[in-house]
Protein backbone atom coordinates (compact mmCIF):
# COMPACT_ATOMS: atom_id res chain seq x y z
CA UNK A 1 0.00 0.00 0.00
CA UNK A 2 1.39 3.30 -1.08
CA UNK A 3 1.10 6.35 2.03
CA UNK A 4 -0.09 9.72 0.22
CA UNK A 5 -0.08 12.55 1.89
CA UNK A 6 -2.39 15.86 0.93
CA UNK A 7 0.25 18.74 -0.82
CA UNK A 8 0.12 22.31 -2.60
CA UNK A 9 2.67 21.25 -5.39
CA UNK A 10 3.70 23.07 -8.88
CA UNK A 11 6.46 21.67 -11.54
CA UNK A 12 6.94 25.09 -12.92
CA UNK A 13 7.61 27.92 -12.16
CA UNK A 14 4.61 31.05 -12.68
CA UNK A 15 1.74 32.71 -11.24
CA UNK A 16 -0.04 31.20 -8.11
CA UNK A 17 -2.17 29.75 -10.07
CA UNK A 18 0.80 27.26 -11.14
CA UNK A 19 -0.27 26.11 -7.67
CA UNK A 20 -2.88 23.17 -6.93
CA UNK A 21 -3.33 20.67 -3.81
CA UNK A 22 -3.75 17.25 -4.54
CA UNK A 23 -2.67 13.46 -3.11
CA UNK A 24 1.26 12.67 -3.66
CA UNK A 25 3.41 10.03 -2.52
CA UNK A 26 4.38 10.59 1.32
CA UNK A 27 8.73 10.88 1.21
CA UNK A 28 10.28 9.06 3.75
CA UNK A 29 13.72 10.59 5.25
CA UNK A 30 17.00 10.02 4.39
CA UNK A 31 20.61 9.55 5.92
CA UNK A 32 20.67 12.70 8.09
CA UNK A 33 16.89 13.77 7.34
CA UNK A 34 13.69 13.87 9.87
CA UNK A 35 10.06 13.80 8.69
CA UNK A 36 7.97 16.73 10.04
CA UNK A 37 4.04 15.97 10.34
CA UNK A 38 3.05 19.53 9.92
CA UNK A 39 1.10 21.39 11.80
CA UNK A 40 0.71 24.70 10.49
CA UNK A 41 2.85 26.08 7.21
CA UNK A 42 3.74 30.30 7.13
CA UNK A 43 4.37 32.32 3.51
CA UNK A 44 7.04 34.26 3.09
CA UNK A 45 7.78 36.70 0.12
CA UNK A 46 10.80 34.50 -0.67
CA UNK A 47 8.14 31.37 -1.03
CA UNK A 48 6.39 34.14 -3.01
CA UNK A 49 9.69 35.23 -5.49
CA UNK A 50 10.56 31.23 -5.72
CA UNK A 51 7.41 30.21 -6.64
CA UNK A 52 6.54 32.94 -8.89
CA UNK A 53 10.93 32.47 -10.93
CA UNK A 54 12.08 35.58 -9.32
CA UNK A 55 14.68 33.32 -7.11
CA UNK A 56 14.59 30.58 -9.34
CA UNK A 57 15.62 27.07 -7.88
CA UNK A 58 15.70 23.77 -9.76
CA UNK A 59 12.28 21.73 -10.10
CA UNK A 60 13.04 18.17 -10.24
CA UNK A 61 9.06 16.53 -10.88
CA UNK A 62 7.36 18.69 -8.29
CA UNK A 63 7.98 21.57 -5.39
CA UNK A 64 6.13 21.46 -2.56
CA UNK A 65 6.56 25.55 -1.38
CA UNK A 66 6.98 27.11 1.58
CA UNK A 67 10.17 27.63 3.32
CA UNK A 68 8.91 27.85 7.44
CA UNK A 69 6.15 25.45 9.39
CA UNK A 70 5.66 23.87 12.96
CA UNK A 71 5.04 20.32 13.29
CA UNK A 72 6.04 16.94 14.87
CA UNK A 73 8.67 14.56 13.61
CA UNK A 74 7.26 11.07 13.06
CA UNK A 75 10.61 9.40 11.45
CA UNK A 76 14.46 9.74 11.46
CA UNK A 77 16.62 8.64 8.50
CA UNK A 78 19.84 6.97 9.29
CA UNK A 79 22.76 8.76 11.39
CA UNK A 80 19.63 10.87 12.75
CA UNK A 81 18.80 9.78 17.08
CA UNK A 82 15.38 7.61 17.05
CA UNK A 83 14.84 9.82 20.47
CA UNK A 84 14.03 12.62 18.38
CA UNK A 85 10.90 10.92 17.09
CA UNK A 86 7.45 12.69 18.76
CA UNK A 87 9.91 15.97 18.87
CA UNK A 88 8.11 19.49 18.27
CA UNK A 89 9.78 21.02 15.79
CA UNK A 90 10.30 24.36 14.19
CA UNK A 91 11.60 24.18 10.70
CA UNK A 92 13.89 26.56 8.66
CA UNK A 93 14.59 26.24 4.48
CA UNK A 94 12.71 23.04 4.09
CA UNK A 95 11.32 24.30 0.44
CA UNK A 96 15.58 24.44 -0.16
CA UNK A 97 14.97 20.72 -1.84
CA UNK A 98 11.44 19.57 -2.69
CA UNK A 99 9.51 18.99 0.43
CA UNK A 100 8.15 22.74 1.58
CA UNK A 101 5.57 23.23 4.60
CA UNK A 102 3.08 23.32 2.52
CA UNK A 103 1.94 19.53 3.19
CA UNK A 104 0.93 17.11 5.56
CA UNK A 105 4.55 16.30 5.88
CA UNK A 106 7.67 17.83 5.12
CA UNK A 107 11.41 16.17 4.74
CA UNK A 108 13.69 18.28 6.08
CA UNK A 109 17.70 17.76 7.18
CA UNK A 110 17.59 17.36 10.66
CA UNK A 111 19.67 20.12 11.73
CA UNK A 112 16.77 22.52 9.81
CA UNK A 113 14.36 20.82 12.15
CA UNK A 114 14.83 23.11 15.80
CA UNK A 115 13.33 22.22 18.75
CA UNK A 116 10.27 23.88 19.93
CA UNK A 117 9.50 24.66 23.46
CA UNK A 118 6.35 23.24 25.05
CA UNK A 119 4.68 26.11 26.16
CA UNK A 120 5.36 27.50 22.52
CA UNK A 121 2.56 27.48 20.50
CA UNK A 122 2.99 25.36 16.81
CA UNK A 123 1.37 29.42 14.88
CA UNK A 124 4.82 31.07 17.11
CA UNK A 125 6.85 28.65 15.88
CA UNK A 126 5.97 28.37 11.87
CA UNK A 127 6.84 32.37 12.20
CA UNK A 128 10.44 32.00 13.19
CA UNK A 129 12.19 30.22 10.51
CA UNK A 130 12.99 33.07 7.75
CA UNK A 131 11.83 36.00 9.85
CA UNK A 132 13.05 35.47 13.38
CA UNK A 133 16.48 34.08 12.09
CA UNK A 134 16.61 37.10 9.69
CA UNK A 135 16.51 39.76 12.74
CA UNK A 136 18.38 37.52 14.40
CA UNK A 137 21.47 37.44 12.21
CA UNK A 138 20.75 41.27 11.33
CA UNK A 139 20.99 42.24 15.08
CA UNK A 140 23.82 40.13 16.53
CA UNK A 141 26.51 40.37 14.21
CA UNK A 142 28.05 42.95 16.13
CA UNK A 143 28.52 42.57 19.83
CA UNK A 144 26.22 42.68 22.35
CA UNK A 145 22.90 45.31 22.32
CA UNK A 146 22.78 46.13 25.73
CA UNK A 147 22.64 49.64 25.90
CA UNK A 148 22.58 50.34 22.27
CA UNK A 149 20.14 52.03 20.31
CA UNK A 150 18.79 49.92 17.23
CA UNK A 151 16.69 51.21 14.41
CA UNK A 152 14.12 48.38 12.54
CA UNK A 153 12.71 49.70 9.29
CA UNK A 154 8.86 48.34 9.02
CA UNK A 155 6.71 46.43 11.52
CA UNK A 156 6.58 43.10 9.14
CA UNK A 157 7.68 39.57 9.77
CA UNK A 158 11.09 40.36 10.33
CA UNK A 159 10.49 43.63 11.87
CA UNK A 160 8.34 42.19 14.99
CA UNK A 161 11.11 39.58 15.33
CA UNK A 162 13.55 42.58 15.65
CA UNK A 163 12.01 44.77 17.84
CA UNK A 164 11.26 41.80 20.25
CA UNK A 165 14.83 40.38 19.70
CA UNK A 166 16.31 43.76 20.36
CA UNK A 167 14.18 44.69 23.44
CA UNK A 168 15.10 41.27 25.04
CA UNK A 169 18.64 41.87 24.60
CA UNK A 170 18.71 45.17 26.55
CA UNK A 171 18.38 47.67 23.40
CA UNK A 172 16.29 50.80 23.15
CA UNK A 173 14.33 50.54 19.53
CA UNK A 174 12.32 53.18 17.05
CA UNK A 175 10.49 51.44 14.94
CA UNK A 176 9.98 53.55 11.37
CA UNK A 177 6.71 52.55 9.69
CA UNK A 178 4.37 54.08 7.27
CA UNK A 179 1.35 54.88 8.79
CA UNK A 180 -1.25 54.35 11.63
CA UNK A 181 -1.78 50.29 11.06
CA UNK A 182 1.83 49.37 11.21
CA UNK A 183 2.59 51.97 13.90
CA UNK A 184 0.40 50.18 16.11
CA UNK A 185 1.66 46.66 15.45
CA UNK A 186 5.44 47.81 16.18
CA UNK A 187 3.87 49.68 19.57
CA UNK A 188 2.50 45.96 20.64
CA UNK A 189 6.04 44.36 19.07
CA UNK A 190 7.85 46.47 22.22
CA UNK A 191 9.22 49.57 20.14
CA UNK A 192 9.88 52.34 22.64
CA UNK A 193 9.30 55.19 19.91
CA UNK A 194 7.43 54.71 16.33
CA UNK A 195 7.97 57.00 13.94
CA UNK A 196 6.37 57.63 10.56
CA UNK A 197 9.05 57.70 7.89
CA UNK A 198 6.82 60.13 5.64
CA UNK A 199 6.91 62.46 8.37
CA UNK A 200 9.03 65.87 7.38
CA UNK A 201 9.74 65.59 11.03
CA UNK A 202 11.03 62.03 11.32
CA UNK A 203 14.47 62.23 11.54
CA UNK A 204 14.61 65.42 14.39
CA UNK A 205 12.25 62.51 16.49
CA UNK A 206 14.74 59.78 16.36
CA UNK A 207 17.65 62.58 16.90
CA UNK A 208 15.67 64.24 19.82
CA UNK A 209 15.28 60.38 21.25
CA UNK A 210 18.57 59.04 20.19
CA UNK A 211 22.03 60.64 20.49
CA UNK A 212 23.03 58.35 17.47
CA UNK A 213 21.59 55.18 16.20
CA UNK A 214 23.88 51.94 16.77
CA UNK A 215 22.24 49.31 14.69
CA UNK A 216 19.80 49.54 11.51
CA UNK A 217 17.77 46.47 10.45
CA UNK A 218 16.83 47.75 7.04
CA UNK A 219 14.58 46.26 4.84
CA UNK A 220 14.76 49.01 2.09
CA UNK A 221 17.81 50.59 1.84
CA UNK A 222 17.58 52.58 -1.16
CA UNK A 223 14.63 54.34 0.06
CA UNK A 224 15.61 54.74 3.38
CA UNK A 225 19.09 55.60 3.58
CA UNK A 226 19.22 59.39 3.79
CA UNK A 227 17.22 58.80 7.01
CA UNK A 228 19.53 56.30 8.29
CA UNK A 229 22.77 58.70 7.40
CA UNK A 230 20.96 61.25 9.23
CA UNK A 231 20.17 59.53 12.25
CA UNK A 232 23.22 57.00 12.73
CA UNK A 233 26.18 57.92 14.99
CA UNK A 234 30.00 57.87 14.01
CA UNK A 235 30.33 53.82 13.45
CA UNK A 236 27.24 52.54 13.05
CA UNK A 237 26.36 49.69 10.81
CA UNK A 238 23.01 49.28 9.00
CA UNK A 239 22.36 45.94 7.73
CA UNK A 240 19.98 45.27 4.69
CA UNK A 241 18.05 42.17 4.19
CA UNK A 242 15.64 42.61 1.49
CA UNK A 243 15.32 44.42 -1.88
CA UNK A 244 12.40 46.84 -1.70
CA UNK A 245 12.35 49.49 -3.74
CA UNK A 246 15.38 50.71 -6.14
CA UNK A 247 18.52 50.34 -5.95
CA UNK A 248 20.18 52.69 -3.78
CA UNK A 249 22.63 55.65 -4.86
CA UNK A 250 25.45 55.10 -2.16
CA UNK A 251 26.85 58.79 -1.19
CA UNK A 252 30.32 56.99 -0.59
CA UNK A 253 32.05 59.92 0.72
CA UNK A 254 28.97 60.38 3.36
CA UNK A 255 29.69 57.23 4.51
CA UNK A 256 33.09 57.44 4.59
CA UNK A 257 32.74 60.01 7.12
CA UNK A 258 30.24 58.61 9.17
CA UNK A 259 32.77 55.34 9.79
CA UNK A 260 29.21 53.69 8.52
CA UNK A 261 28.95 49.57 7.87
CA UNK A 262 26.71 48.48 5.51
CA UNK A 263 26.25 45.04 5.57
CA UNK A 264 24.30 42.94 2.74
CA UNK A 265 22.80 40.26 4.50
CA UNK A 266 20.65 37.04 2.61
CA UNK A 267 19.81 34.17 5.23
CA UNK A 268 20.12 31.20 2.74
CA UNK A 269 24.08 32.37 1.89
CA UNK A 270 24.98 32.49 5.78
CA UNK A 271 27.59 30.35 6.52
CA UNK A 272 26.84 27.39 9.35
CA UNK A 273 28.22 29.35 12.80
CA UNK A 274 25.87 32.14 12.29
CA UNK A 275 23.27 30.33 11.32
CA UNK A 276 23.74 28.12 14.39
CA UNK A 277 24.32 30.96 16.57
CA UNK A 278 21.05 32.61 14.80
CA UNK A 279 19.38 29.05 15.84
CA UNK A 280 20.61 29.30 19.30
CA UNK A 281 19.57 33.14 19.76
CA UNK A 282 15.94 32.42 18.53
CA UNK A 283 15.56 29.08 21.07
CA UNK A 284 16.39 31.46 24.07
CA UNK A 285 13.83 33.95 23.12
CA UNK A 286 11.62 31.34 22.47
CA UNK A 287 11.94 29.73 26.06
CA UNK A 288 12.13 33.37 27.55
CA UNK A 289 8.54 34.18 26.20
CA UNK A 290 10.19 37.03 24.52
CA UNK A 291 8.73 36.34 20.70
CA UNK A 292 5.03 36.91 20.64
CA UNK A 293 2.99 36.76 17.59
CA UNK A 294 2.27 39.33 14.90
CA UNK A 295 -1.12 40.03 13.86
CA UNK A 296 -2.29 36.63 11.80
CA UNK A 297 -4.20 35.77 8.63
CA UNK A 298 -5.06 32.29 8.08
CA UNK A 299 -6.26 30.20 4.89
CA UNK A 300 -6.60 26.55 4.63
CA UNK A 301 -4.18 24.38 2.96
CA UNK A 302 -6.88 24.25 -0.01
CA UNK A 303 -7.02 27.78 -0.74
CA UNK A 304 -2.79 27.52 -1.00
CA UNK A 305 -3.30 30.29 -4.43
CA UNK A 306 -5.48 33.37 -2.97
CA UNK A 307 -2.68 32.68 0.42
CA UNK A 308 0.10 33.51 -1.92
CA UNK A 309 -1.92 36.19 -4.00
CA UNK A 310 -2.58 37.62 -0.09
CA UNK A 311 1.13 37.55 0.48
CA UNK A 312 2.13 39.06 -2.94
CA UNK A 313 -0.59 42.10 -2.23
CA UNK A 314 1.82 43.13 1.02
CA UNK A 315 -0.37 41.57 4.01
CA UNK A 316 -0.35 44.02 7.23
CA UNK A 317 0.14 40.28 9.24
CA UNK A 318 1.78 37.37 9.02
CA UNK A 319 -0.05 34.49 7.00
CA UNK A 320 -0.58 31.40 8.54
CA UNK A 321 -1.82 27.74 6.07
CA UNK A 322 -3.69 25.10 8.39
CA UNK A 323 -2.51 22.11 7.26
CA UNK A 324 -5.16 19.26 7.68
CA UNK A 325 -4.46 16.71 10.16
């Protein structure tokens, strides 16, 4: 008898519409690989961009998306510990090879399945694969926070990881958004000042509450980089993540000046000890109750295309995909 499993698959690469959900073969892990019954799949815009060519990746038969989820593991390939079987589990880059979230099960190496804490709900911990390890790498590349003054850009996925990841380690934290909506999700995230970006009167609010910003997580850096100049003491270091909006013109003597960093930062190209040390940063959060959840929209696993259309409109929230159990 042949185990199937329910999946959200495409073999090429398009519109979401390239996506459909339908009964595949269940994989079975390999020599260093757990399966992951899953409990609850997240979208990210990189699911979004790989999906859609933007990133492309190779397609051998079928992808099944979706890059972060929560679930159990229910078998261990060899070299893996049997003990780890009935493990929650966070998971990180599983759509890297062809078994995404977006399933009843997901194959995954096991190292890229982390340990979830009990009290930790399986919705907290499908949100900390790509945007929890993305603050987390963005923040503490540089020496401790404590004391420091940190600057996230947007009240997104990775932004609510940073403001809570920054708070917890001792920083103070302005949150920039764009308007009423966001400022209000970065006020619950922890932020001690929000400030609107479009404001005229942005930067003299971060300068009257700042002597000099430390630490920028930027997620638009061509946009935004006149107002981190502006704000940023001698030394600084801004650290981009994403690619919204245009390139940016870089004023080289400006920041030659300033003594500013600028560090270009993509999770999947992070070598192993930061990525373990990201992995080991998150856990501790985790078990300190310091990452709460942002604002949530969910869809079923059946209604995998208008989820991705949703995330590919900009959500204000992170969406969640029940998976059927």
């Amino acid at each position: 008898m042949t185990h199937q499993m329910l999946a959200a698959t495409y073999a090429a690469e398009g519109p979401a519409t390239v996506l459909s959900v339908h009964e595949i073969d269940r994989p079975g892990p390999g020599p260093g690989q757990v399966r992951v019954r899953i409990r609850v799949s997240a979208v990210n815009p990189t699911d979004v961009k790989g999906r859609a060519g933007l990133t492309p990746r190779p397609i051998d038969g079928l992808q099944v998306p979706h890059m972060d989820g929560a679930g159990v593991i229910d078998a261990v390939g060899e070299g893996v510990d049997p003990a780890r079987i009935g493990e929650r589990v966070w998971l990180m880059f599983a759509a890297l090879g062809p078994w995404g979230t977006a399933a009843q099960w997901a194959v995954v190496p096991a190292e890229h399945a982390i340990g979830l804490a009990d009290d930790a709900s399986f919705d907290l911990g499908a949100t900390l694969g790509v945007p929890a390890m993305t603050a987390a790498v963005c923040l503490f590349g540089g020496g401790s926070l404590a004391g420091r003054d940190v600057l996230v850009a947007g009240s997104g996925a990775v932004g609510h990881a940073a403001i809570q990841l920054a708070r917890w380690a001792g920083a103070r934290v302005v949150a920039t958004v764009s308007g009423p909506q966001k400022a209000a999700i970065a006020e619950r995230a922890g932020a001690h000042l929000v400030v609107n970006y479009r404001d005229p009167r942005a930067v003299q609010a971060i300068r009257d509450w700042s002597p000099g910003i430390d630490r920028v997580v930027e997620v638009a850096l061509g946009p935004n980089l006149e107002l981190d100049l502006a704000v940023c003491r001698r030394g600084a270091t801004v650290v981009t993540y994403a690619i919204d909006g245009p390139d940016p013109v870089i004023p080289v003597r400006r920041c030659m000046g300033a003594g500013l960093s600028l560090r270009f930062m993509l999770l999947y190209s992070e070598p192993s000890p930061e990525l373990a040390a990201a992995i080991r940063v998150v856990r501790a959060a985790v078990a300190a109750g310091a990452l709460t959840m942002p604002p949530i929209i969910r869809f079923p696993l059946s209604q995998i295309v208008a989820a991705q259309l949703a995330q590919e409109a900009g959500p204000v929230g992170k969406i969640l995909i029940d998976v059927p159990q």
